[in-house]
N, C-alpha and C. Protein backbone atom coordinates (compact mmCIF):
# COMPACT_ATOMS: atom_id res chain seq x y z
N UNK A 1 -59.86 -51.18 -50.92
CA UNK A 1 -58.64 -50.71 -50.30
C UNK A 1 -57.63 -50.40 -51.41
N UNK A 2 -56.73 -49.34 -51.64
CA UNK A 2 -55.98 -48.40 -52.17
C UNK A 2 -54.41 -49.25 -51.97
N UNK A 3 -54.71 -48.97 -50.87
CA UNK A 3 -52.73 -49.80 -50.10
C UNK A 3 -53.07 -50.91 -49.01
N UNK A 4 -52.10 -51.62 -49.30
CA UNK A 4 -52.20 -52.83 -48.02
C UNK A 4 -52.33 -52.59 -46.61
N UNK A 5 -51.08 -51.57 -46.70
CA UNK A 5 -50.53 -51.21 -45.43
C UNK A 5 -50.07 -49.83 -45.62
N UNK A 6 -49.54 -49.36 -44.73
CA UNK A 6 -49.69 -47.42 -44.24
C UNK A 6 -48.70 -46.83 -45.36
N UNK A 7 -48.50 -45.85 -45.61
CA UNK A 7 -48.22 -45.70 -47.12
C UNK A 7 -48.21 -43.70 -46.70
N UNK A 8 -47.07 -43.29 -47.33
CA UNK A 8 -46.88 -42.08 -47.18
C UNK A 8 -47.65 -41.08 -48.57
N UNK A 9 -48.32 -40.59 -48.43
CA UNK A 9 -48.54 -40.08 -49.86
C UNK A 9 -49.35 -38.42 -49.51
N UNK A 10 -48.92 -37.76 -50.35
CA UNK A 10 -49.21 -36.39 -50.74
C UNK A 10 -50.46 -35.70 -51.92
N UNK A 11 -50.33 -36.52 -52.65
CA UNK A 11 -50.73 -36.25 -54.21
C UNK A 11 -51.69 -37.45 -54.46
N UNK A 12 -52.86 -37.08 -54.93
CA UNK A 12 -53.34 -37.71 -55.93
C UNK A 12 -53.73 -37.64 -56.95
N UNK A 13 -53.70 -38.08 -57.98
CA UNK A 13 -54.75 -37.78 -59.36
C UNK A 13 -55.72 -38.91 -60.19
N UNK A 14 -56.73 -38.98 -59.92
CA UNK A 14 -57.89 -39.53 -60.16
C UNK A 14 -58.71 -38.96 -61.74
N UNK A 15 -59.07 -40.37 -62.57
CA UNK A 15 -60.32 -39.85 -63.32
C UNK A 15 -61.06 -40.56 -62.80
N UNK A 16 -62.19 -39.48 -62.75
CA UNK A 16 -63.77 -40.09 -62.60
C UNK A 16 -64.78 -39.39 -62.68
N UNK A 17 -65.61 -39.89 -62.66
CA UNK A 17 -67.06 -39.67 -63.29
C UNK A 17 -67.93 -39.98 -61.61
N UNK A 18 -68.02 -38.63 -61.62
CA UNK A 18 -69.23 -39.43 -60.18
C UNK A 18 -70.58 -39.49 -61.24
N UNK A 19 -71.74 -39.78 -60.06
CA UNK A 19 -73.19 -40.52 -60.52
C UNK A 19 -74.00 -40.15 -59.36
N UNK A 20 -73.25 -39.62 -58.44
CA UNK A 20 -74.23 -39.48 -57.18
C UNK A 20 -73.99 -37.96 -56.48
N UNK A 21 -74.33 -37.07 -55.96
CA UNK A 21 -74.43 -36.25 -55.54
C UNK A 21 -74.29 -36.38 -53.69
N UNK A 22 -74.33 -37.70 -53.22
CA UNK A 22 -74.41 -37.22 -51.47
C UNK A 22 -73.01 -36.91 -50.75
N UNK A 23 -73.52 -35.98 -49.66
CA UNK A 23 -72.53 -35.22 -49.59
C UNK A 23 -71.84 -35.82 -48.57
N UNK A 24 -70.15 -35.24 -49.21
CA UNK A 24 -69.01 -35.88 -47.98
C UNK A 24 -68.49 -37.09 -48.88
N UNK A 25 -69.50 -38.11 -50.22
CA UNK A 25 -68.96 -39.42 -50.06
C UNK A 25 -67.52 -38.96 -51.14
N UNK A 26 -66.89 -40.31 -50.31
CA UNK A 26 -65.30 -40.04 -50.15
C UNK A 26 -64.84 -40.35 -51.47
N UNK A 27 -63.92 -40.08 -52.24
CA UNK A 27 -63.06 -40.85 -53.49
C UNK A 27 -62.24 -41.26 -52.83
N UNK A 28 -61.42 -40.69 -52.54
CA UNK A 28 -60.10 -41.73 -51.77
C UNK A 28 -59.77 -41.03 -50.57
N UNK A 29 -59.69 -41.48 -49.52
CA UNK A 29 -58.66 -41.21 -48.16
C UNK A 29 -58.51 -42.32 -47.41
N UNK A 30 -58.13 -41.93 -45.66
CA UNK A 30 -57.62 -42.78 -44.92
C UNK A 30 -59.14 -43.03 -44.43
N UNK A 31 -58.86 -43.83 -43.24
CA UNK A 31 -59.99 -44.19 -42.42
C UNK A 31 -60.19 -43.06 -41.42
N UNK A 32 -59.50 -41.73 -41.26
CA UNK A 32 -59.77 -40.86 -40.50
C UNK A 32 -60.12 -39.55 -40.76
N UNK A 33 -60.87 -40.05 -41.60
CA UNK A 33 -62.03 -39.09 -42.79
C UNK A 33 -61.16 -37.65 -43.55
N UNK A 34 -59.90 -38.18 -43.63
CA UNK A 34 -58.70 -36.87 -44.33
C UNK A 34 -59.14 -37.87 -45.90
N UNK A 35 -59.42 -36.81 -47.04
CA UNK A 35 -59.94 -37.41 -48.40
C UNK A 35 -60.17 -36.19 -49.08
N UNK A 36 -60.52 -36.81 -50.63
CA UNK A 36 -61.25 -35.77 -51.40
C UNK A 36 -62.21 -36.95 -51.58
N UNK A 37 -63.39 -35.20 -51.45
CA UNK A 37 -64.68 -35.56 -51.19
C UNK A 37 -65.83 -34.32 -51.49
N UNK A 38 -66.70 -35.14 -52.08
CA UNK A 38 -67.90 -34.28 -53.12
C UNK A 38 -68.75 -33.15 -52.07
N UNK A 39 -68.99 -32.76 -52.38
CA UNK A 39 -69.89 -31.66 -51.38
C UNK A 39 -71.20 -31.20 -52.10
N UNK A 40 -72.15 -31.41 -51.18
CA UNK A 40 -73.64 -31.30 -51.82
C UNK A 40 -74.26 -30.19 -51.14
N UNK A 41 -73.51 -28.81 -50.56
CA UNK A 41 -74.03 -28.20 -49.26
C UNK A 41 -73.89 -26.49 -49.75
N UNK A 42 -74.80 -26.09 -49.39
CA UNK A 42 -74.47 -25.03 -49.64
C UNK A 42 -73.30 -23.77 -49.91
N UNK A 43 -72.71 -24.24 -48.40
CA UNK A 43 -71.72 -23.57 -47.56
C UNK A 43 -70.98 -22.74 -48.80
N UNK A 44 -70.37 -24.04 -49.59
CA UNK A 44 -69.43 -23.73 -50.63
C UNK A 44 -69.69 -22.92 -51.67
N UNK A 45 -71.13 -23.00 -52.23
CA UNK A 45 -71.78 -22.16 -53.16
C UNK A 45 -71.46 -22.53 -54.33
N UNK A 46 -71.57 -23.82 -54.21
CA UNK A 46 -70.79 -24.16 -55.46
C UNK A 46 -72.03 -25.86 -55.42
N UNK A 47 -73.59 -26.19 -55.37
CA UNK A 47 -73.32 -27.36 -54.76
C UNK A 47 -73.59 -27.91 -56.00
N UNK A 48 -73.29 -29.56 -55.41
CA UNK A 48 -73.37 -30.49 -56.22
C UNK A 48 -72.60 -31.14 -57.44
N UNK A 49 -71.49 -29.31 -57.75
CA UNK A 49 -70.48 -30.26 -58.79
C UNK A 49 -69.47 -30.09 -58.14
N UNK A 50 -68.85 -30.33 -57.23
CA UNK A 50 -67.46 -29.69 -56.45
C UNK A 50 -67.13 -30.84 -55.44
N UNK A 51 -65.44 -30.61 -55.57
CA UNK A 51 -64.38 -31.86 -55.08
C UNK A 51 -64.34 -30.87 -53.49
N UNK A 52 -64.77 -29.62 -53.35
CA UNK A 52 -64.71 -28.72 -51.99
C UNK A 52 -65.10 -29.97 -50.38
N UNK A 53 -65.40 -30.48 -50.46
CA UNK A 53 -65.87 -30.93 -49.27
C UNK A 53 -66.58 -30.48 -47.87
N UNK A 54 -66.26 -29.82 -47.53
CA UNK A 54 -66.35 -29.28 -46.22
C UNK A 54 -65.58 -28.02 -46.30
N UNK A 55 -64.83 -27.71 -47.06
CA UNK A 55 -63.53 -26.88 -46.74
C UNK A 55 -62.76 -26.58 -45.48
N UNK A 56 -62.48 -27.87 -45.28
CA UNK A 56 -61.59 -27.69 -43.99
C UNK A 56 -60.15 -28.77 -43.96
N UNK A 57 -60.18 -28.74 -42.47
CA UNK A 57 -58.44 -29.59 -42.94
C UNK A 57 -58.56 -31.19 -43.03
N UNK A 58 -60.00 -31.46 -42.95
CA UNK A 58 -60.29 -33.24 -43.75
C UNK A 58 -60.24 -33.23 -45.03
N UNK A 59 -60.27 -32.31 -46.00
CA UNK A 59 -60.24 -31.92 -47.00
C UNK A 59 -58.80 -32.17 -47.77
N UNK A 60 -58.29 -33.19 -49.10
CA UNK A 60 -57.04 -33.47 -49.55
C UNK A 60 -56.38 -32.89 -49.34
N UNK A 61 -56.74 -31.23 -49.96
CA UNK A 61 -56.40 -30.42 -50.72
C UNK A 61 -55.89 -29.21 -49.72
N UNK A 62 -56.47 -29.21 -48.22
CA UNK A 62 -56.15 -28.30 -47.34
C UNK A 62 -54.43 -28.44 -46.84
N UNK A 63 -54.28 -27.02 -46.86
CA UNK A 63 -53.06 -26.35 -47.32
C UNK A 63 -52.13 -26.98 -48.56
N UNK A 64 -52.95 -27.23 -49.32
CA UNK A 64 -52.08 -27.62 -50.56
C UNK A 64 -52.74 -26.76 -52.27
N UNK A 65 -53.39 -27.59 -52.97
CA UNK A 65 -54.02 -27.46 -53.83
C UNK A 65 -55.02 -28.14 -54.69
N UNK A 66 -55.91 -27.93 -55.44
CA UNK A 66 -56.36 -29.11 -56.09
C UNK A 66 -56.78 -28.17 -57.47
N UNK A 67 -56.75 -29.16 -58.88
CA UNK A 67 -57.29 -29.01 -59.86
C UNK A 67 -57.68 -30.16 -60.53
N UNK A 68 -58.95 -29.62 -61.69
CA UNK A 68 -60.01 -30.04 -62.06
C UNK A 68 -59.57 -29.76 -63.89
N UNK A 69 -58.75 -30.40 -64.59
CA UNK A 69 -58.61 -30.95 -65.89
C UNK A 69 -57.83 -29.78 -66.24
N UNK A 70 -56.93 -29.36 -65.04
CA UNK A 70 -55.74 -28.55 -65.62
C UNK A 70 -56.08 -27.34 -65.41
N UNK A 71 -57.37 -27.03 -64.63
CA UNK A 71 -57.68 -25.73 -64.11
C UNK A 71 -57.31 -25.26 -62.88
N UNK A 72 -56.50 -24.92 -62.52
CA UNK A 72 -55.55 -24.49 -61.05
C UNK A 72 -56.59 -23.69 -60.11
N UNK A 73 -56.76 -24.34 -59.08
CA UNK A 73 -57.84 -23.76 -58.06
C UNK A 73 -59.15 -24.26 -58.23
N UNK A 74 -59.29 -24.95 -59.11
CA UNK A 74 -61.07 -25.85 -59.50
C UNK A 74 -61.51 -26.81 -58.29
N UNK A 75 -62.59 -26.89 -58.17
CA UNK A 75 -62.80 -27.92 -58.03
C UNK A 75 -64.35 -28.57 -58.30
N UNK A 76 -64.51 -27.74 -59.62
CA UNK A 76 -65.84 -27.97 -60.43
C UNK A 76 -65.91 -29.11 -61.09
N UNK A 77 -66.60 -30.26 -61.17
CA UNK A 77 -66.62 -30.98 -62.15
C UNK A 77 -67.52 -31.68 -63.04
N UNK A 78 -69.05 -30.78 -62.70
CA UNK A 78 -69.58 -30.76 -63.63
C UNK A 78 -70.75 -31.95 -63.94
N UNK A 79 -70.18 -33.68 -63.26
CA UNK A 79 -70.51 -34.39 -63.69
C UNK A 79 -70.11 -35.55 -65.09
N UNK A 80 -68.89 -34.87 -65.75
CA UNK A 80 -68.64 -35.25 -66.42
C UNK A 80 -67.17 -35.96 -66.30
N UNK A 81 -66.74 -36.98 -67.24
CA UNK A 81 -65.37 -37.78 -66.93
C UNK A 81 -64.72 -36.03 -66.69
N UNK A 82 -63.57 -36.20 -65.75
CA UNK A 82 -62.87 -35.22 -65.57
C UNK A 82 -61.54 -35.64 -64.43
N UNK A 83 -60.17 -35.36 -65.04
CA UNK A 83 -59.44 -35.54 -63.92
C UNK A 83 -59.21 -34.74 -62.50
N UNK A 84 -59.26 -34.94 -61.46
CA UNK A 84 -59.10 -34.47 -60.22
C UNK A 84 -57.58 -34.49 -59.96
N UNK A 85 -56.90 -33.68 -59.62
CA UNK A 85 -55.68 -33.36 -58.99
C UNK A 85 -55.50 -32.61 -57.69
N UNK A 86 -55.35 -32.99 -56.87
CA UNK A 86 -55.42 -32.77 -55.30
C UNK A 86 -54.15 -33.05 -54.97
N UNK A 87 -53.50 -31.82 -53.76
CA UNK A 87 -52.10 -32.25 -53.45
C UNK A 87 -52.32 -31.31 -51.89
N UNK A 88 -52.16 -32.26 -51.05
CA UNK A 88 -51.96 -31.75 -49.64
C UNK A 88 -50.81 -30.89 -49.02
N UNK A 89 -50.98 -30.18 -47.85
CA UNK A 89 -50.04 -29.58 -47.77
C UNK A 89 -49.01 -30.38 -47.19
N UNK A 90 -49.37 -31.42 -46.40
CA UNK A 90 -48.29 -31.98 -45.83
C UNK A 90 -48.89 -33.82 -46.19
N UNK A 91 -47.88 -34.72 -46.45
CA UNK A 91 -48.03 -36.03 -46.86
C UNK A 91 -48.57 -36.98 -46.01
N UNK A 92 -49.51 -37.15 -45.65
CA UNK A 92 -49.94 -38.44 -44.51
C UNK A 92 -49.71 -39.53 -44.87
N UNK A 93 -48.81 -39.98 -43.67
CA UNK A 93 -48.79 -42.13 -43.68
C UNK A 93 -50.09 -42.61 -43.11
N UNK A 94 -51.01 -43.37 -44.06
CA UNK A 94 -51.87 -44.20 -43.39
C UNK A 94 -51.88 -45.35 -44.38
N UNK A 95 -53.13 -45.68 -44.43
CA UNK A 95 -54.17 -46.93 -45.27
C UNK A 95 -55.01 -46.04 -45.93
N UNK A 96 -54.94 -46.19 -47.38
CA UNK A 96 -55.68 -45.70 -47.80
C UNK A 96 -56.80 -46.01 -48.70
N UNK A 97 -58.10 -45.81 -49.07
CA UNK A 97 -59.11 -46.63 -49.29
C UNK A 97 -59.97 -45.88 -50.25
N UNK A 98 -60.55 -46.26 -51.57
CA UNK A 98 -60.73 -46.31 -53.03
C UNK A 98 -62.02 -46.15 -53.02
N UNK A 99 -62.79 -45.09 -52.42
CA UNK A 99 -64.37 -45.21 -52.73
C UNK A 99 -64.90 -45.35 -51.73
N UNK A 100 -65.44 -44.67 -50.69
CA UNK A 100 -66.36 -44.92 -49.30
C UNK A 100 -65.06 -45.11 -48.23
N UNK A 101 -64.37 -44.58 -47.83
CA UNK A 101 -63.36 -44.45 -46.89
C UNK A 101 -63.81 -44.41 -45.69
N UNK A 102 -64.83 -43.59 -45.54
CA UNK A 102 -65.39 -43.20 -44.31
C UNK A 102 -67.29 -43.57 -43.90
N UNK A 103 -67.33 -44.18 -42.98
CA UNK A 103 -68.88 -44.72 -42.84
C UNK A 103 -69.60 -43.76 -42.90
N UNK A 104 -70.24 -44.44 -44.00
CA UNK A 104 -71.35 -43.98 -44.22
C UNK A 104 -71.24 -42.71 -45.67
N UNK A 105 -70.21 -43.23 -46.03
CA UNK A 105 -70.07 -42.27 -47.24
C UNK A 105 -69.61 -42.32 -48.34
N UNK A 106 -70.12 -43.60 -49.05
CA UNK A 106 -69.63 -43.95 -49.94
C UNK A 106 -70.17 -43.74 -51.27
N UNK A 107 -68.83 -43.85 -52.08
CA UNK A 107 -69.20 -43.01 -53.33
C UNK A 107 -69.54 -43.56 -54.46
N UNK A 108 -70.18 -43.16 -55.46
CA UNK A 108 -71.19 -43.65 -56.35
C UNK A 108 -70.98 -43.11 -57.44
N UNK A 109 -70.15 -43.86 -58.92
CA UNK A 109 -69.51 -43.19 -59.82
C UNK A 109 -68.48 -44.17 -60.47
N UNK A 110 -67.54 -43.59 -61.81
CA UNK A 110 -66.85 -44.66 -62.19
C UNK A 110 -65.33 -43.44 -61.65
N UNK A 111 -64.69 -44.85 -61.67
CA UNK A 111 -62.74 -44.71 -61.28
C UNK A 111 -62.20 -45.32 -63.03
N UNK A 112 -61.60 -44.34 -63.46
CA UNK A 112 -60.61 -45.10 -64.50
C UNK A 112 -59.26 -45.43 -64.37
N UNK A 113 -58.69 -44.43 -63.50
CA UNK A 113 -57.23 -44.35 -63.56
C UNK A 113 -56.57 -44.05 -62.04
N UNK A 114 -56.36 -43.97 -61.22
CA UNK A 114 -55.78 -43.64 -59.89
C UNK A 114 -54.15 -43.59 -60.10
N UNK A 115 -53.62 -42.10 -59.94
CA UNK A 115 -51.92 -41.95 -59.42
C UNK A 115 -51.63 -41.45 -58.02
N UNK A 116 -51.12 -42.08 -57.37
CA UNK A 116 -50.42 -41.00 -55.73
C UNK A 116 -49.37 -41.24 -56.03
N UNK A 117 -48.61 -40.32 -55.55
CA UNK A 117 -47.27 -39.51 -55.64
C UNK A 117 -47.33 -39.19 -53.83
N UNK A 118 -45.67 -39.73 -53.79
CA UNK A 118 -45.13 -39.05 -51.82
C UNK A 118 -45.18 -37.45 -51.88
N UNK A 119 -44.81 -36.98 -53.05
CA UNK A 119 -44.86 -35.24 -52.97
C UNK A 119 -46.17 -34.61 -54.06
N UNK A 120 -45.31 -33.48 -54.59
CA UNK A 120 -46.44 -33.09 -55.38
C UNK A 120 -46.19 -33.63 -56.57
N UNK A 121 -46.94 -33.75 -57.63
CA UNK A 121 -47.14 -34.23 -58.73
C UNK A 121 -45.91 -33.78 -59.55
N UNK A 122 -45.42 -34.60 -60.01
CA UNK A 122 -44.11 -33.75 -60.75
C UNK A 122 -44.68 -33.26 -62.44
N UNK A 123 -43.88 -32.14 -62.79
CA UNK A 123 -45.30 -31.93 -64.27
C UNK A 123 -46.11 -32.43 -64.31
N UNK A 124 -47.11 -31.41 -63.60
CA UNK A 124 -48.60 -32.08 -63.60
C UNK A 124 -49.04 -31.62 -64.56
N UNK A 125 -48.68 -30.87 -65.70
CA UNK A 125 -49.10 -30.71 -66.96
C UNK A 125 -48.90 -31.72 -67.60
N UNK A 126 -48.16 -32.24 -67.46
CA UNK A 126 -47.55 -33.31 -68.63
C UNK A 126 -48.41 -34.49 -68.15
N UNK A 127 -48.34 -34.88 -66.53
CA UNK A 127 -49.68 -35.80 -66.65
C UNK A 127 -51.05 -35.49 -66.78
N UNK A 128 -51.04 -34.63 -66.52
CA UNK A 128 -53.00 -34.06 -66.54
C UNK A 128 -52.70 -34.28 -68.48
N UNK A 129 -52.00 -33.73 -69.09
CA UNK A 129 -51.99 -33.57 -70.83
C UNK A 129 -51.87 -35.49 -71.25
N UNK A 130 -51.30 -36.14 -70.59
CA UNK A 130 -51.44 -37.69 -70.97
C UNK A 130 -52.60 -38.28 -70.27
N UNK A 131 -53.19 -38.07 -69.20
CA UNK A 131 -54.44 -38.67 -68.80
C UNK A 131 -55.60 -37.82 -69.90
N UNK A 132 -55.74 -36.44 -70.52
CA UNK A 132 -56.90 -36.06 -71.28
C UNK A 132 -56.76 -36.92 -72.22
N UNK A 133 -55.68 -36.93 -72.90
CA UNK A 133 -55.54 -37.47 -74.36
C UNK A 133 -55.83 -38.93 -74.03
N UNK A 134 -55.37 -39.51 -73.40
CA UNK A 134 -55.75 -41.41 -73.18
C UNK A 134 -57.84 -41.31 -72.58
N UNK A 135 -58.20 -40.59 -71.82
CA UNK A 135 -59.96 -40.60 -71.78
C UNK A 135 -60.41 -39.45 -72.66
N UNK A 136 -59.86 -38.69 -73.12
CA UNK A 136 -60.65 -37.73 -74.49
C UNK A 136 -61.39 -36.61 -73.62
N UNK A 137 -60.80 -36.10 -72.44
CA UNK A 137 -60.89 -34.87 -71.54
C UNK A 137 -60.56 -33.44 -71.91
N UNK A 138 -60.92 -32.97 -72.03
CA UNK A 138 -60.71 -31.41 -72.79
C UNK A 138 -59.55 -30.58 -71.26
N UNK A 139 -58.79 -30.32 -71.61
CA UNK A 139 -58.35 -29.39 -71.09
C UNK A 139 -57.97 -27.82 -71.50
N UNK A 140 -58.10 -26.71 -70.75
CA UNK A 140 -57.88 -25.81 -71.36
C UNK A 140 -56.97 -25.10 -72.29
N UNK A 141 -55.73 -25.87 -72.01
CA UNK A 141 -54.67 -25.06 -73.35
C UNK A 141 -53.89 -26.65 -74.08
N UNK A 142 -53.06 -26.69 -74.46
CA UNK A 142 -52.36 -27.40 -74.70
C UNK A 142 -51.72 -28.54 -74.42
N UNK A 143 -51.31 -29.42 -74.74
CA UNK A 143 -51.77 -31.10 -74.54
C UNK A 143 -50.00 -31.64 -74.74
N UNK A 144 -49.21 -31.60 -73.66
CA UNK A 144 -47.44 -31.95 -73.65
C UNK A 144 -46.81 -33.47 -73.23
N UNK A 145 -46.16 -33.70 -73.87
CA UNK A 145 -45.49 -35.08 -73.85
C UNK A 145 -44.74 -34.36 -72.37
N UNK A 146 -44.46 -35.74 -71.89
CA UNK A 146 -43.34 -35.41 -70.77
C UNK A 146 -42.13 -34.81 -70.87
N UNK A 147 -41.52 -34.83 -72.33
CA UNK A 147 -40.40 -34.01 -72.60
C UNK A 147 -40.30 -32.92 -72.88
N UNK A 148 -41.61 -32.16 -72.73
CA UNK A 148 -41.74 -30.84 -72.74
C UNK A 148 -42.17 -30.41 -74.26
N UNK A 149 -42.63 -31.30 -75.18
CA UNK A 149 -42.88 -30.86 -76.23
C UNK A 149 -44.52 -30.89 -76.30
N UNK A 150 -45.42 -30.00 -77.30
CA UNK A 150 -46.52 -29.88 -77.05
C UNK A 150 -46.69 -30.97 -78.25
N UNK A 151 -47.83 -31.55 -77.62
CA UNK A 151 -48.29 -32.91 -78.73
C UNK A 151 -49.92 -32.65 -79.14
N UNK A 152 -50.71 -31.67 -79.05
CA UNK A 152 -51.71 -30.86 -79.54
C UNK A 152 -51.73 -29.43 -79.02
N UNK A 153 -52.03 -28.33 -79.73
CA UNK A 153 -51.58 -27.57 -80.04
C UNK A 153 -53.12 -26.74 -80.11
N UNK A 154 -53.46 -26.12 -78.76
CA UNK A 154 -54.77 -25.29 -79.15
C UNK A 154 -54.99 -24.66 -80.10
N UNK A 155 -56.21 -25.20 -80.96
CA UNK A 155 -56.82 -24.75 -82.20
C UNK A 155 -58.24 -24.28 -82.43
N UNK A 156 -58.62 -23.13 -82.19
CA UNK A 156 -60.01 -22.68 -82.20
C UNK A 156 -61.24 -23.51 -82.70
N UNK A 157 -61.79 -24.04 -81.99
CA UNK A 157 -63.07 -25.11 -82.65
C UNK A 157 -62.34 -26.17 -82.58
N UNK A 158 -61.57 -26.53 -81.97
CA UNK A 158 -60.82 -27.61 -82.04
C UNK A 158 -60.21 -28.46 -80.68
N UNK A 159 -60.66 -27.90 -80.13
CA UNK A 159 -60.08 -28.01 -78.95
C UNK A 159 -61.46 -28.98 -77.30
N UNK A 160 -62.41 -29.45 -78.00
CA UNK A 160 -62.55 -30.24 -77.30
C UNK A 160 -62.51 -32.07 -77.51
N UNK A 161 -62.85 -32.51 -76.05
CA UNK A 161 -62.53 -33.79 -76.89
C UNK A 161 -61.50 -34.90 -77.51
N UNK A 162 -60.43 -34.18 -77.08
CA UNK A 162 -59.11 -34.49 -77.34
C UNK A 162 -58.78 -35.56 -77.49
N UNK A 163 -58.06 -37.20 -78.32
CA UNK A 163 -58.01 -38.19 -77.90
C UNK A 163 -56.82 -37.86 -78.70
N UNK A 164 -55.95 -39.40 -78.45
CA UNK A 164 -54.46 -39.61 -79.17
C UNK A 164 -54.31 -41.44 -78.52
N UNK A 165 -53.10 -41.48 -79.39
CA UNK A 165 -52.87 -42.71 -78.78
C UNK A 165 -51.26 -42.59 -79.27
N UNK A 166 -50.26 -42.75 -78.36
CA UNK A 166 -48.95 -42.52 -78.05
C UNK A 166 -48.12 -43.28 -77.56
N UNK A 167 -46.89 -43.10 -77.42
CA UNK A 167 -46.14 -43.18 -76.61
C UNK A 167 -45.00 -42.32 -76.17
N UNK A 168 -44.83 -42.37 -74.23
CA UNK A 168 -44.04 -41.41 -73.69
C UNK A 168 -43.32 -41.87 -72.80
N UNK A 169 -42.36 -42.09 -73.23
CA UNK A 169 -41.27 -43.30 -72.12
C UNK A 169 -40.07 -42.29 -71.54
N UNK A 170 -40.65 -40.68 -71.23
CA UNK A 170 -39.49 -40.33 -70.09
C UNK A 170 -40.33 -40.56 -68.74
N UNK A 171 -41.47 -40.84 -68.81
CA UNK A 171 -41.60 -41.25 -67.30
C UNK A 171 -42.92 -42.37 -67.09
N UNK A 172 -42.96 -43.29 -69.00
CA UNK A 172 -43.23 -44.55 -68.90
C UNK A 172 -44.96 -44.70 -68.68
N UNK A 173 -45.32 -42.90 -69.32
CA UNK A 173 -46.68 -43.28 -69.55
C UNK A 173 -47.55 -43.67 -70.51
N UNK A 174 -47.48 -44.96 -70.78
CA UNK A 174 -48.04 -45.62 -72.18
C UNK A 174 -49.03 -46.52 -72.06
């Protein structure tokens, strides 16, 4: 279990590493199968590495958005550590629950880090750029402190793999 009790939230951002491929099992939602969730199915055309689910409105991300290590519209992941960013269109109050939410669908994989946010992610660059650098996640361009300054600096051949060790106390991610 995620929250004790019913809990308003919009946003999530997750690292993890799945390990299992069956389809539907949940990373995080309520008990009324609204989540992000792996999809092993054709439909999507995408199977086996994708946060797509079903593509419908059980889906986090329906009418909102989701990205996959700072890639806007992803939801490829390959199999590999990678952050998930999912933001709904509208914020549900429930209970929310950390891995198998829904019977019979539970998920198989590692969790490093879990954030929800009531709205959308506020600079989600700036956190997607402090969650790569703290698990060593490649993202596609450039790597920003919360104050808007860039703290790696895309460099040809250089650019995967990323690690650092910091500190960023405008919004106390250390």
């Amino acid at each position: 279990m995620l929250t004790n009790a019913s809990t308003l939230i919009k946003s999530f951002v997750v690292v993890t590493l799945p390990t299992s491929t069956t389809d539907l099992a949940g990373l995080i939602g309520d008990g009324s199968d609204k989540g992000i969730r792996l999809s092993n199915d054709a439909p999507d055309g995408i199977e086996d590495a994708s946060w797509r689910g079903d593509n419908n409105a059980d889906d986090w991300y329906s009418g909102g958005g989701s990205r996959i290590n700072g890639n806007g519209n992803s939801f490829l992941h390959s199999f590999k550590w990678h952050i998930v960013n999912q933001t709904r269109g509208t914020a549900i109050n429930s209970q929310f629950y950390l891995g198998g939410y829904y019977s019979g669908r539970s998920y198989s994989g590692n969790i490093a880090e879990v954030m929800a946010f009531t709205g959308d992610v506020p600079n989600q660059n700036y956190v997607e750029s402090y969650l790569a650098i703290k698990y060593g996640i490649t993202l596609p361009g450039n790597y920003y402190a919360s104050d808007g300054t860039a703290t790696w600096t895309l460099v040809s051949g250089y650019q995967n793999d990323v690690h650092g060790i910091g500190r960023d106390d405008t919004y106390g991610l250390n």
